[in-house]
N, C-alpha and C. Protein backbone atom coordinates (compact mmCIF):
# COMPACT_ATOMS: atom_id res chain seq x y z
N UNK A 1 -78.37 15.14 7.48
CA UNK A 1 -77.24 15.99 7.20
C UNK A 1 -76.19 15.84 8.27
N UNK A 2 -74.90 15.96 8.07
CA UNK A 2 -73.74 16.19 8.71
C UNK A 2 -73.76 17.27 9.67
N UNK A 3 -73.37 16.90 10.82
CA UNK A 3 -73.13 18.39 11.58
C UNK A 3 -72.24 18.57 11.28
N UNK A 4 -71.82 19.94 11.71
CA UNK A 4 -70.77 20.60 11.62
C UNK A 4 -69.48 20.49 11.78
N UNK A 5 -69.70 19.50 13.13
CA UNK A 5 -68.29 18.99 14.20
C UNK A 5 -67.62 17.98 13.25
N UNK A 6 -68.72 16.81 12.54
CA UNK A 6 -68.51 16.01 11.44
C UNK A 6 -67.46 16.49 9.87
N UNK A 7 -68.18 17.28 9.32
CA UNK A 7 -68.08 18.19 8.43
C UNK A 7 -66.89 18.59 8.41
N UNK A 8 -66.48 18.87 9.58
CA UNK A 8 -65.27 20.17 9.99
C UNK A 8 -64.23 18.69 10.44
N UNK A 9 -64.26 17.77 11.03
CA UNK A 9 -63.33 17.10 11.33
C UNK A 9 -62.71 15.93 9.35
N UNK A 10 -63.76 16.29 8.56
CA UNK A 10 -63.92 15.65 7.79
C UNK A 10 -62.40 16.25 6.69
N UNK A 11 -62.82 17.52 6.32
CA UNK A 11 -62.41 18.81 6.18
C UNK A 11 -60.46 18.49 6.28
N UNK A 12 -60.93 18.47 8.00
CA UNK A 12 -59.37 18.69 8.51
C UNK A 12 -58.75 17.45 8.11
N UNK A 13 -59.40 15.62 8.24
CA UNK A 13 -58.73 15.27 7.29
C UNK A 13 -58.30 15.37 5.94
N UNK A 14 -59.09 15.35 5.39
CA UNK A 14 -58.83 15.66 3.67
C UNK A 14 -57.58 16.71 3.75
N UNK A 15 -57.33 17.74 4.74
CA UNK A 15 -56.34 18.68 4.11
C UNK A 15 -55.23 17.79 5.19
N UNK A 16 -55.24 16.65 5.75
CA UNK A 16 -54.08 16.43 6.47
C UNK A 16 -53.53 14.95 5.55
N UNK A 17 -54.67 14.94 4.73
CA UNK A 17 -53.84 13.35 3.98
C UNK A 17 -52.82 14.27 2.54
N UNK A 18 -53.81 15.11 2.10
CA UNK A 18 -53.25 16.42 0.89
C UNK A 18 -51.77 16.58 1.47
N UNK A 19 -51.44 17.17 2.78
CA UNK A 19 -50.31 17.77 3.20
C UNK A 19 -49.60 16.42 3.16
N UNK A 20 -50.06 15.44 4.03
CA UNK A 20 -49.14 13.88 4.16
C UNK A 20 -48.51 13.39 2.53
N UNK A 21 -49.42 13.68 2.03
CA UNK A 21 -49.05 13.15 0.32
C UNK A 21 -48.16 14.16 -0.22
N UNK A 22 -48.39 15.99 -0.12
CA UNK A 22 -47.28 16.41 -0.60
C UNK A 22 -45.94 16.50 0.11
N UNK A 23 -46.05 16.00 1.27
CA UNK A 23 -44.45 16.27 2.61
C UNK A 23 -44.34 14.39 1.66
N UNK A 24 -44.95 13.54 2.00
CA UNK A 24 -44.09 12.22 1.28
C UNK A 24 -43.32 12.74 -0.09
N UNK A 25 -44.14 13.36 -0.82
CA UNK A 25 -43.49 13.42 -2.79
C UNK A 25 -42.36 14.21 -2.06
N UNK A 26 -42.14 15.38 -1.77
CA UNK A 26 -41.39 16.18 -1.70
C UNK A 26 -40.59 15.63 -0.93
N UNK A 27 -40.24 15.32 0.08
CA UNK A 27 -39.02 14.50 1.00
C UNK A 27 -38.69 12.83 -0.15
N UNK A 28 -39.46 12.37 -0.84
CA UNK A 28 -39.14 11.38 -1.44
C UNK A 28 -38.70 9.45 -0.30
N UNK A 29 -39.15 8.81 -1.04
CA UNK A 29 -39.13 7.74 -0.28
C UNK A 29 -37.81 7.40 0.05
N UNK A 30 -37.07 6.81 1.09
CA UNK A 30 -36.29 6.58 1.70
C UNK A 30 -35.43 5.75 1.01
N UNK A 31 -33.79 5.98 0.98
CA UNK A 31 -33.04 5.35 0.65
C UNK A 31 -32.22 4.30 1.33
N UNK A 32 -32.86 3.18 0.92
CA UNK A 32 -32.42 1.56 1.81
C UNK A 32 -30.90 0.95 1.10
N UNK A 33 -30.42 0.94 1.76
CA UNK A 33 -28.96 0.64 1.71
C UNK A 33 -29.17 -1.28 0.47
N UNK A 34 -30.02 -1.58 -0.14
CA UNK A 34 -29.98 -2.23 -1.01
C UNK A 34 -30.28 -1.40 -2.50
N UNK A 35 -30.35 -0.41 -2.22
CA UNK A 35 -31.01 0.29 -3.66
C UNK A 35 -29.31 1.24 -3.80
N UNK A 36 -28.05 1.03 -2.75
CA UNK A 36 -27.08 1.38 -3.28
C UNK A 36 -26.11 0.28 -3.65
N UNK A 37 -25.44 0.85 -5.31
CA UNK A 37 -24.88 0.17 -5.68
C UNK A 37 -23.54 -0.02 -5.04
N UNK A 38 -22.66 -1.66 -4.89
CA UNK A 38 -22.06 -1.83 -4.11
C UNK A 38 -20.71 -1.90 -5.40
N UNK A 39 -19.35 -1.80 -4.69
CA UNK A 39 -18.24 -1.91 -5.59
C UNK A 39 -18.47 -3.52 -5.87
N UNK A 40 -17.49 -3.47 -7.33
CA UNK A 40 -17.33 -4.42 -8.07
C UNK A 40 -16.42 -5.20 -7.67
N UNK A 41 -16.10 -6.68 -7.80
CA UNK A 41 -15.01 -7.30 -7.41
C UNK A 41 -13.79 -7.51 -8.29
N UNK A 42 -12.55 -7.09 -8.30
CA UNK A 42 -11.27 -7.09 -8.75
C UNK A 42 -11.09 -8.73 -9.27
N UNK A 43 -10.19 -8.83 -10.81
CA UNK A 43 -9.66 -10.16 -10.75
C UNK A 43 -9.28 -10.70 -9.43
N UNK A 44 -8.67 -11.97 -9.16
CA UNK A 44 -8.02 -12.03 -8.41
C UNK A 44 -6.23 -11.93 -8.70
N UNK A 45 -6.83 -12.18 -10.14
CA UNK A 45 -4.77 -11.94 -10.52
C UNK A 45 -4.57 -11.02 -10.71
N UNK A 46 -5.37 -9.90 -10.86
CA UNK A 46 -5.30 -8.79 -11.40
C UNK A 46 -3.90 -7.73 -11.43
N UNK A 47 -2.66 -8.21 -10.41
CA UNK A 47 -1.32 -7.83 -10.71
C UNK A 47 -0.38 -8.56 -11.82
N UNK A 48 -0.88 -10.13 -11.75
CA UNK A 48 -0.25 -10.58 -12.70
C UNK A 48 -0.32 -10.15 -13.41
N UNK A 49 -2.14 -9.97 -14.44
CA UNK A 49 -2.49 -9.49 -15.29
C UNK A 49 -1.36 -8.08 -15.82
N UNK A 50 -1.15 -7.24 -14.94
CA UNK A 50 -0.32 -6.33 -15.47
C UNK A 50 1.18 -6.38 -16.18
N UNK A 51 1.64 -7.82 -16.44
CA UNK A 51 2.78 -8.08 -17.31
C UNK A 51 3.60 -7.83 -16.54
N UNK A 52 5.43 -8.28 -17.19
CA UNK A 52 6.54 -8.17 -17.14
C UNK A 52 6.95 -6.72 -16.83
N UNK A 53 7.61 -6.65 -15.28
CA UNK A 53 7.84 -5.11 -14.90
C UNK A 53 9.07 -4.71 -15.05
N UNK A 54 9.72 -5.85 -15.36
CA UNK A 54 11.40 -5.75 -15.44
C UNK A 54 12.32 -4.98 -16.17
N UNK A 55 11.75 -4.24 -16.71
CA UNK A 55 11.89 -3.22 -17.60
C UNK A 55 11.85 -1.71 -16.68
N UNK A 56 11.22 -1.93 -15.81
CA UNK A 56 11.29 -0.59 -14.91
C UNK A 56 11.79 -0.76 -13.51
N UNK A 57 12.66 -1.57 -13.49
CA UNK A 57 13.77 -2.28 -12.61
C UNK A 57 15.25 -2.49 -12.31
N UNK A 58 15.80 -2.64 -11.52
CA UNK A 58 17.16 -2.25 -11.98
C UNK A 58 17.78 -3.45 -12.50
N UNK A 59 18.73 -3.77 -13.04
CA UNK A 59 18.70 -5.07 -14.20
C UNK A 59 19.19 -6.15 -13.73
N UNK A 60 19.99 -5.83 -12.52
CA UNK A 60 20.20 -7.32 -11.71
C UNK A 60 19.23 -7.46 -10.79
N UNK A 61 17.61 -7.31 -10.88
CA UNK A 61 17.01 -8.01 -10.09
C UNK A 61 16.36 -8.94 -10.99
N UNK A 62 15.85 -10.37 -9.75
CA UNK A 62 15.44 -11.40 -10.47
C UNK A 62 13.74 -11.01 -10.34
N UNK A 63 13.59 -9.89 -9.00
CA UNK A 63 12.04 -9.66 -9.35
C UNK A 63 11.38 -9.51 -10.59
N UNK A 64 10.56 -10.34 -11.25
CA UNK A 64 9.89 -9.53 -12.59
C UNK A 64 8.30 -9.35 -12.55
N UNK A 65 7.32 -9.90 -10.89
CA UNK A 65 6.15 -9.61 -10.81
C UNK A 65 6.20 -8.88 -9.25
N UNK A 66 4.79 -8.44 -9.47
CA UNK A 66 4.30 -8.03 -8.70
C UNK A 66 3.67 -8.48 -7.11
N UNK A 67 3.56 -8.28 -5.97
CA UNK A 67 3.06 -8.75 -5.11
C UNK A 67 1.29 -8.20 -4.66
N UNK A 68 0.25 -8.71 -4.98
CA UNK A 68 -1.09 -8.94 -4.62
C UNK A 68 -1.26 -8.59 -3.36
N UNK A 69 -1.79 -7.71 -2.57
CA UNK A 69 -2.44 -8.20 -1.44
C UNK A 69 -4.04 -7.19 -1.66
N UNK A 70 -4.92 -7.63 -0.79
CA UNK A 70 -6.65 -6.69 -0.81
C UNK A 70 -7.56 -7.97 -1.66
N UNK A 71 -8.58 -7.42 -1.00
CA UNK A 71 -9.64 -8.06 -2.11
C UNK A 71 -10.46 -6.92 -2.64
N UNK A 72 -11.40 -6.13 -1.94
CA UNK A 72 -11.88 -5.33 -2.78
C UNK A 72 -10.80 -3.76 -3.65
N UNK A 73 -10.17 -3.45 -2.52
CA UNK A 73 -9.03 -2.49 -2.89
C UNK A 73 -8.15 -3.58 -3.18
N UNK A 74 -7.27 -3.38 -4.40
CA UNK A 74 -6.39 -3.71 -4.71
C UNK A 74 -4.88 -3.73 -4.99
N UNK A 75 -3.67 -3.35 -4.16
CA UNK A 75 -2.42 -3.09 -4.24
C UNK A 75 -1.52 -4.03 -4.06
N UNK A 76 -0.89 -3.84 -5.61
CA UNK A 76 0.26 -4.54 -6.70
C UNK A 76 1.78 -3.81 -6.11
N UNK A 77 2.43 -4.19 -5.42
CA UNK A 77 3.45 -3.49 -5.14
C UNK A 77 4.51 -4.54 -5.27
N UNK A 78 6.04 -3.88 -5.71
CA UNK A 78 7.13 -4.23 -5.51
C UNK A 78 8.51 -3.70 -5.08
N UNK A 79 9.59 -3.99 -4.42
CA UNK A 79 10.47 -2.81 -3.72
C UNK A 79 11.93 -3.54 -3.80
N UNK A 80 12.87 -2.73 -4.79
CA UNK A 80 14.11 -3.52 -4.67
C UNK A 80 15.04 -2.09 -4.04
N UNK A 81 15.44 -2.72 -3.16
CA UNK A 81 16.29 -1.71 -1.98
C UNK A 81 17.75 -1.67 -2.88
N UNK A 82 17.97 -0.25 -2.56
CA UNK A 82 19.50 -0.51 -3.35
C UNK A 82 20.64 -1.27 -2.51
N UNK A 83 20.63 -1.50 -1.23
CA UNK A 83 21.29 -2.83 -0.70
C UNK A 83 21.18 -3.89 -1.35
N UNK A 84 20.39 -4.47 -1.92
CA UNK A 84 20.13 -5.60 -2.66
C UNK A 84 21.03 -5.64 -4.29
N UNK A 85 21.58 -4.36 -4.70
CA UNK A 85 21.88 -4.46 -5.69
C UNK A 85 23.45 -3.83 -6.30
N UNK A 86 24.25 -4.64 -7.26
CA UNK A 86 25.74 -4.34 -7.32
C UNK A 86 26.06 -2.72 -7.38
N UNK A 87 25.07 -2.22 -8.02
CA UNK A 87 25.60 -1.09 -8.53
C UNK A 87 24.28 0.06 -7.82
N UNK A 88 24.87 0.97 -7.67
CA UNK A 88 23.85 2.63 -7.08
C UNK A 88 22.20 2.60 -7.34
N UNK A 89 21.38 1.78 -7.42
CA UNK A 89 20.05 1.64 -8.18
C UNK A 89 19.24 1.26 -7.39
N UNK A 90 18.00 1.55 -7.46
CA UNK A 90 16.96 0.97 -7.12
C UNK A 90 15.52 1.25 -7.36
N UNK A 91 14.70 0.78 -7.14
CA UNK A 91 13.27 1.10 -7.89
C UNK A 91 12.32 0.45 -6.37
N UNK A 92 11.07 1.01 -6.29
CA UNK A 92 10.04 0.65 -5.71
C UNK A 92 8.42 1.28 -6.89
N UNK A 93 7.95 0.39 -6.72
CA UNK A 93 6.52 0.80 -7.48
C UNK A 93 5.19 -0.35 -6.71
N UNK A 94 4.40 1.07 -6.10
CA UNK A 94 3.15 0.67 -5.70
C UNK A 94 1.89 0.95 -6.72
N UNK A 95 0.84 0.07 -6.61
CA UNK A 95 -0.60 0.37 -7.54
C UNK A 95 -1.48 0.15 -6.68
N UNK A 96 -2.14 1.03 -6.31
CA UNK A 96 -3.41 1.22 -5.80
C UNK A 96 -4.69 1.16 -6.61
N UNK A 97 -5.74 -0.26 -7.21
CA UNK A 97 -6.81 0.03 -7.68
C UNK A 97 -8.12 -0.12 -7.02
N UNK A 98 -8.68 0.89 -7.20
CA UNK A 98 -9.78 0.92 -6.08
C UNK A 98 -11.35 1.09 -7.05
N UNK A 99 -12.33 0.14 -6.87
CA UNK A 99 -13.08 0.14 -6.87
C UNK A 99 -14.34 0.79 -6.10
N UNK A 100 -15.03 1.86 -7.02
CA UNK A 100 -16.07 2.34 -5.56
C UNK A 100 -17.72 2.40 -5.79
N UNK A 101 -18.24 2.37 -4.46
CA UNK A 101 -19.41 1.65 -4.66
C UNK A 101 -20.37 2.90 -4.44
N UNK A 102 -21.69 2.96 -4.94
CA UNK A 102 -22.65 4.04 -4.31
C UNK A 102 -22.51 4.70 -3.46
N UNK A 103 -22.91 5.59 -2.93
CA UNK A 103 -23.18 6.30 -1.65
C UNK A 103 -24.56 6.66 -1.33
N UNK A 104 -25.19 7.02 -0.49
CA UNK A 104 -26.72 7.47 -0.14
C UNK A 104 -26.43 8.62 0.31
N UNK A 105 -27.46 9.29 -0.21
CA UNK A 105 -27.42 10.87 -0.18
C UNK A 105 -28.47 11.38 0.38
N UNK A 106 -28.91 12.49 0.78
CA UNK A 106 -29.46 13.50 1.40
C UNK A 106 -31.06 12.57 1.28
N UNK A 107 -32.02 13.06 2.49
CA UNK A 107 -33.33 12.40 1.96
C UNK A 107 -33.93 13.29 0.73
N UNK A 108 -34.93 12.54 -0.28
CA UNK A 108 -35.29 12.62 -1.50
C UNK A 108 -34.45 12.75 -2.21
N UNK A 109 -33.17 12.54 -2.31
CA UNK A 109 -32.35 12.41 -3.59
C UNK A 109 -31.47 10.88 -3.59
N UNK A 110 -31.39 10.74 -4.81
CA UNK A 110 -31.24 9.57 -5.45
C UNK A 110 -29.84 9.05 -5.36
N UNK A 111 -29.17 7.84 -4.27
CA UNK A 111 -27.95 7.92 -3.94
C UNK A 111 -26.98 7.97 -5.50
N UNK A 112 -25.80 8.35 -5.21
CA UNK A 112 -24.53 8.41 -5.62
C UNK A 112 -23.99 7.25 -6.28
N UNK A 113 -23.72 7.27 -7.99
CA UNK A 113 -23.54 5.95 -8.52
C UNK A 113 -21.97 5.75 -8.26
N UNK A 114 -21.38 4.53 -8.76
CA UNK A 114 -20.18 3.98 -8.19
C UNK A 114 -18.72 5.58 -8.82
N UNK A 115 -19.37 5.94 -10.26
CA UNK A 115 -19.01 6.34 -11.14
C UNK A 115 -18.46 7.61 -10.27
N UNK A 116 -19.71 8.08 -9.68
CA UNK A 116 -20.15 9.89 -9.16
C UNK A 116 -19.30 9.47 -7.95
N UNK A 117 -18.89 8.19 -7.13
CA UNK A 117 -17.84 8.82 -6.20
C UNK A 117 -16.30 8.75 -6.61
N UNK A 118 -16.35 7.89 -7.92
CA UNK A 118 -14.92 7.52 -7.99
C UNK A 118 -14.20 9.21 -8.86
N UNK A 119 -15.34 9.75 -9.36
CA UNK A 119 -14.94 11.19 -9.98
C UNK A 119 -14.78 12.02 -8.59
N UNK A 120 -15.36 12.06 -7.81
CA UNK A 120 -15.69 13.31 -6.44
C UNK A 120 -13.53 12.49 -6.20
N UNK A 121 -13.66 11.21 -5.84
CA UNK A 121 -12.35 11.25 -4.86
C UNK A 121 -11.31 11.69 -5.96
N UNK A 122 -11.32 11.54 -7.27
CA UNK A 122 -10.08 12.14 -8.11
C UNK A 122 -10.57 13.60 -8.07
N UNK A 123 -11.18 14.50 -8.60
CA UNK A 123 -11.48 15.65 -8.51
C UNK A 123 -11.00 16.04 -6.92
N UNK A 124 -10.63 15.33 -5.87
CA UNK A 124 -10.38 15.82 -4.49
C UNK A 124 -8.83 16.05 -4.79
N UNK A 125 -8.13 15.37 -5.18
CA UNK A 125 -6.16 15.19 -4.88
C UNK A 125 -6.27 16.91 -5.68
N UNK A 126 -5.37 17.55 -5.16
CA UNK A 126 -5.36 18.60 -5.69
C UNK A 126 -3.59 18.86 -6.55
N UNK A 127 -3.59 17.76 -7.57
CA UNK A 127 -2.42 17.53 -7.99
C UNK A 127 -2.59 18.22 -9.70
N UNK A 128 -1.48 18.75 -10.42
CA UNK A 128 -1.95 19.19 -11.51
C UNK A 128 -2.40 17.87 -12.40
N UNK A 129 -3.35 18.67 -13.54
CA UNK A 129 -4.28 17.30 -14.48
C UNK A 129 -3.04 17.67 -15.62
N UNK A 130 -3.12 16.63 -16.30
CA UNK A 130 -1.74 16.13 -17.53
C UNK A 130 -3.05 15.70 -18.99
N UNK A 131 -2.83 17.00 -19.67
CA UNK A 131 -3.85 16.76 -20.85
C UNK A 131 -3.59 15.45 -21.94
N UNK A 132 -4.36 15.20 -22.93
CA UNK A 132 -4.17 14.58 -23.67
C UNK A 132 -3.74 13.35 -23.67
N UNK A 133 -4.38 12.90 -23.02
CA UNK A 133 -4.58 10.82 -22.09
C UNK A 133 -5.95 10.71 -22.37
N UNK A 134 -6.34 9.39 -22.48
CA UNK A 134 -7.17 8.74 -22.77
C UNK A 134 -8.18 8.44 -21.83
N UNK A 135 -7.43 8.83 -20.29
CA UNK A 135 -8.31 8.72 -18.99
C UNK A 135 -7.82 10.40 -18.15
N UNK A 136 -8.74 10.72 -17.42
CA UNK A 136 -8.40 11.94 -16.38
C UNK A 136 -7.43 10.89 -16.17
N UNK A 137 -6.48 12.33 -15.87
CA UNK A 137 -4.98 11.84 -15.44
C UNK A 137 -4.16 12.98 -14.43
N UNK A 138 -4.07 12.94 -12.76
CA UNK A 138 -3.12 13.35 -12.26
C UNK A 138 -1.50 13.16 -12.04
N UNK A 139 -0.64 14.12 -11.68
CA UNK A 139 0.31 13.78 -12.05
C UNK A 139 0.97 14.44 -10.25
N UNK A 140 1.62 14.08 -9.60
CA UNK A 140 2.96 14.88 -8.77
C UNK A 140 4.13 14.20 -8.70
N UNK A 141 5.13 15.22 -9.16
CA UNK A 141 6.45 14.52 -9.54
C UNK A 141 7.19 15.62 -8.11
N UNK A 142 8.03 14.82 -8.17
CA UNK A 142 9.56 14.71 -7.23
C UNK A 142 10.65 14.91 -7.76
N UNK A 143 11.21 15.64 -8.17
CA UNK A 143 12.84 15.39 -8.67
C UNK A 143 14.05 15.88 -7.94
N UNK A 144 15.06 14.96 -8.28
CA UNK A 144 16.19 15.31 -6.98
C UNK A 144 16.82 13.97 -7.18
N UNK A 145 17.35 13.45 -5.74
CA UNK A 145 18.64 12.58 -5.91
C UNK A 145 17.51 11.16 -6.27
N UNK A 146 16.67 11.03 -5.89
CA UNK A 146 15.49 10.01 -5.60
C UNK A 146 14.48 10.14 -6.20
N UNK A 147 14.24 10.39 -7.60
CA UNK A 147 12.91 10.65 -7.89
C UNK A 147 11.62 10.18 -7.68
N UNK A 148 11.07 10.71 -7.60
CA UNK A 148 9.65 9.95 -7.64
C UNK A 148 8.31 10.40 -7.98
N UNK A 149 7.36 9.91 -8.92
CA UNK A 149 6.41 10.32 -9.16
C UNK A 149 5.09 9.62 -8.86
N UNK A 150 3.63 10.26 -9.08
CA UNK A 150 2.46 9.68 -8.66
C UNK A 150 1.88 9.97 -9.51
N UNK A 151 0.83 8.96 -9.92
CA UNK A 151 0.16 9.01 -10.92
C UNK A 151 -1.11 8.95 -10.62
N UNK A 152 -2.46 9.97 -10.68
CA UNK A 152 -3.81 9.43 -10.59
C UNK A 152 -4.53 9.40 -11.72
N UNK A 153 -5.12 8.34 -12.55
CA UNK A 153 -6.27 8.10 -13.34
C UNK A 153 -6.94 7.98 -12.26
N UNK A 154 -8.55 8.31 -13.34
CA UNK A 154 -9.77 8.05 -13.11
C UNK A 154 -10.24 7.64 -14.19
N UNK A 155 -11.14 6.31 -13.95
CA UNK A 155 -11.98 5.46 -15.62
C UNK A 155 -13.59 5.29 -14.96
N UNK A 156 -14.63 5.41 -15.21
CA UNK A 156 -15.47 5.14 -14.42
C UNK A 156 -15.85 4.51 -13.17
N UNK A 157 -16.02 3.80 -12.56
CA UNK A 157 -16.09 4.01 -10.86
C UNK A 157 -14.76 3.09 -10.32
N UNK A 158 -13.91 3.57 -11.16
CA UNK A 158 -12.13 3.26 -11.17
C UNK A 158 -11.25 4.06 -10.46
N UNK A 159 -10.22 4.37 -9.58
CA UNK A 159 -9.37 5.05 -9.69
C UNK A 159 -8.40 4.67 -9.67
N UNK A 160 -6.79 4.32 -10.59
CA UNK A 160 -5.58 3.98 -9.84
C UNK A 160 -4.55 4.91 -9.76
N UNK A 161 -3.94 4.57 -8.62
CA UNK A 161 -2.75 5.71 -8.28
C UNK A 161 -1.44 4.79 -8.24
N UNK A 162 -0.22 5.16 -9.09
CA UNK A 162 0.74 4.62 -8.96
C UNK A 162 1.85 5.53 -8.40
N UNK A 163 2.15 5.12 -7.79
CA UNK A 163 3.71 5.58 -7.23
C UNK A 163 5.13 4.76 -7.78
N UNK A 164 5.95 5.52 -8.38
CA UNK A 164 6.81 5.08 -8.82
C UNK A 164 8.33 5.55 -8.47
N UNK A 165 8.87 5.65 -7.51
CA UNK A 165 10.27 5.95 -7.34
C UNK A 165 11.43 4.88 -7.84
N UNK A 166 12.29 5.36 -8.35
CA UNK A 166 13.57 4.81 -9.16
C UNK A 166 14.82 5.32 -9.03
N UNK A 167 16.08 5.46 -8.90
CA UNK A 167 17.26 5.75 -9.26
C UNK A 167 18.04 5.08 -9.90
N UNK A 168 19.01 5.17 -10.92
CA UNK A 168 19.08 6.82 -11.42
C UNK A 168 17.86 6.63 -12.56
N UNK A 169 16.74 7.51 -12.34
CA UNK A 169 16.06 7.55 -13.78
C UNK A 169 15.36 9.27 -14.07
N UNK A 170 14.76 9.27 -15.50
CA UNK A 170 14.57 10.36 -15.49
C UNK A 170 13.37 10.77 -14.80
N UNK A 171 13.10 11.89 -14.29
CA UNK A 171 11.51 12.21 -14.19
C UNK A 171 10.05 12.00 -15.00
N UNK A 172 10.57 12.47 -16.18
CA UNK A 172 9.56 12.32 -16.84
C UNK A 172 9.12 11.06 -17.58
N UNK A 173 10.24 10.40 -17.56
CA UNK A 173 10.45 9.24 -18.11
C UNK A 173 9.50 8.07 -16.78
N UNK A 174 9.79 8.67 -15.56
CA UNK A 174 9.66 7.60 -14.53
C UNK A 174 7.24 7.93 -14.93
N UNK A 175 7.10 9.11 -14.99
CA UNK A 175 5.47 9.75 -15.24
C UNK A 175 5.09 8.66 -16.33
N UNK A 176 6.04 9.03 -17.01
CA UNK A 176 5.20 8.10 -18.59
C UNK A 176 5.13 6.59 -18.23
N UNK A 177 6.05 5.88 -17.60
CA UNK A 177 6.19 4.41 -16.94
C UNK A 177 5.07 4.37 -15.98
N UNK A 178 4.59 5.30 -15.22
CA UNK A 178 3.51 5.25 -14.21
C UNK A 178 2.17 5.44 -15.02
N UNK A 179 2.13 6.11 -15.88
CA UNK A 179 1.27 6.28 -17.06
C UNK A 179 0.45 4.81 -17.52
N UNK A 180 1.86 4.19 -18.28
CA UNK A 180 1.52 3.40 -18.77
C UNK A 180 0.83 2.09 -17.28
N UNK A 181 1.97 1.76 -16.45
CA UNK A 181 1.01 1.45 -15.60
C UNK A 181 -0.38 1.47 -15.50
N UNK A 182 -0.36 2.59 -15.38
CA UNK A 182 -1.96 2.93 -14.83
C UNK A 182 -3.22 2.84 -15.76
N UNK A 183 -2.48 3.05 -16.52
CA UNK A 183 -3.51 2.54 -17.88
C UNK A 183 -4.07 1.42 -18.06
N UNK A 184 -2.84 0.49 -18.26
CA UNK A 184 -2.72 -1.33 -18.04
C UNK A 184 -3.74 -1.43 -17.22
N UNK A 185 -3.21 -1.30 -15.50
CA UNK A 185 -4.23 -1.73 -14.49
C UNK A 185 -6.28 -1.03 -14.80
N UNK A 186 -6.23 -0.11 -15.37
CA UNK A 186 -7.33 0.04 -15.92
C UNK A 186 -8.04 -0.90 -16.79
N UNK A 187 -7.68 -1.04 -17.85
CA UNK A 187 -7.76 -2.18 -18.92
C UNK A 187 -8.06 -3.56 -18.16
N UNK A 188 -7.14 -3.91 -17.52
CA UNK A 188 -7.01 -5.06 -17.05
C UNK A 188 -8.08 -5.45 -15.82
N UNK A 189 -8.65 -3.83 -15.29
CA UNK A 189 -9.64 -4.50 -14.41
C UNK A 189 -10.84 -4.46 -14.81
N UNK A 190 -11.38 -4.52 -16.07
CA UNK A 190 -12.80 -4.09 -16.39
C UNK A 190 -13.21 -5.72 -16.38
């Protein structure tokens, strides 16, 4: 037979592997920076892709694309100074498309898909939402001598923000042009 000292040390393991097994389930196995998903990679033309802008330009410029720079973030920008041009006008329009990747979260929970941060950073701008679009859609407009508006979609682990200032144009007119933008660059980056 077992002594006691045996018995009793026997005991204390069995209830220390029990506790080890329920502190592992309950804290959950560790999240290794390969089990988060990483952002996706952007065309590389992906401004071209967005078409003929000349239409939201002032009419004597010869600009009609966009300028590329980023690889994983992506910003399409163009800027015609009204020095550059005969008559009172001018336009600038930036696109910001950003791709986002997992996050790792708290121990035992299951990191953050590309999707769940690209909703957390639009749900952050605290700009009013513009119903009845095809994507979440923020909006902050400017009006005055210089208008200018901003546009945030969100498409799944997507967000683009356009900025669009113009003179002379309308406000709402300049939203719906950033709209459509932003839409495009959606489309265009899947």
């Amino acid at each position: 037979m077992a002594s006691p000292l045996v018995r009793g040390t026997a005991i204390a393991c069995g209830v220390a592997a029990v506790a080890g097994l329920g502190i592992g389930v309950a804290v959950g196995k560790p999240v290794r920076s390969a089990d988060v998903e990483q952002a996706r990679l952007l065309p590389k033309d992906l401004c071209a892709r967005l078409g003929d802008i000349s239409p939201l330009l002032p009419k004597a410029t010869s600009t009609k694309a966009f300028i590329q720079t980023g690889i994983t973030d992506v910003t399409c920008t163009v800027d015609v100074p009204e020095q550059t041009q005969p008559t009172f006008s001018a336009a600038s329009i930036k696109i910001r498309i950003t791709p986002y990747a997992g996050r790792e979260a708290g121990p035992g929970q299951p990191p953050s898909t590309p999707a769940e941060v690209a909703k957390q950073a639009f749900t952050r701008k605290p700009w009013p939402t513009v119903g009845d679009r095809p994507y979440p859609t923020k909006v902050d407009r400017h009006a005055g001598q210089d208008p200018r508006v901003a546009v945030l979609v969100y498409r799944a682990d997507l967000t683009v923000q356009v900025d669009y200032a113009a003179h002379p144009i309308d406000p709402a007119t300049a939203q719906q042009a950033a709209q459509v933008l932003a839409d495009r660059a959606i489309w265009e980056s899947q």
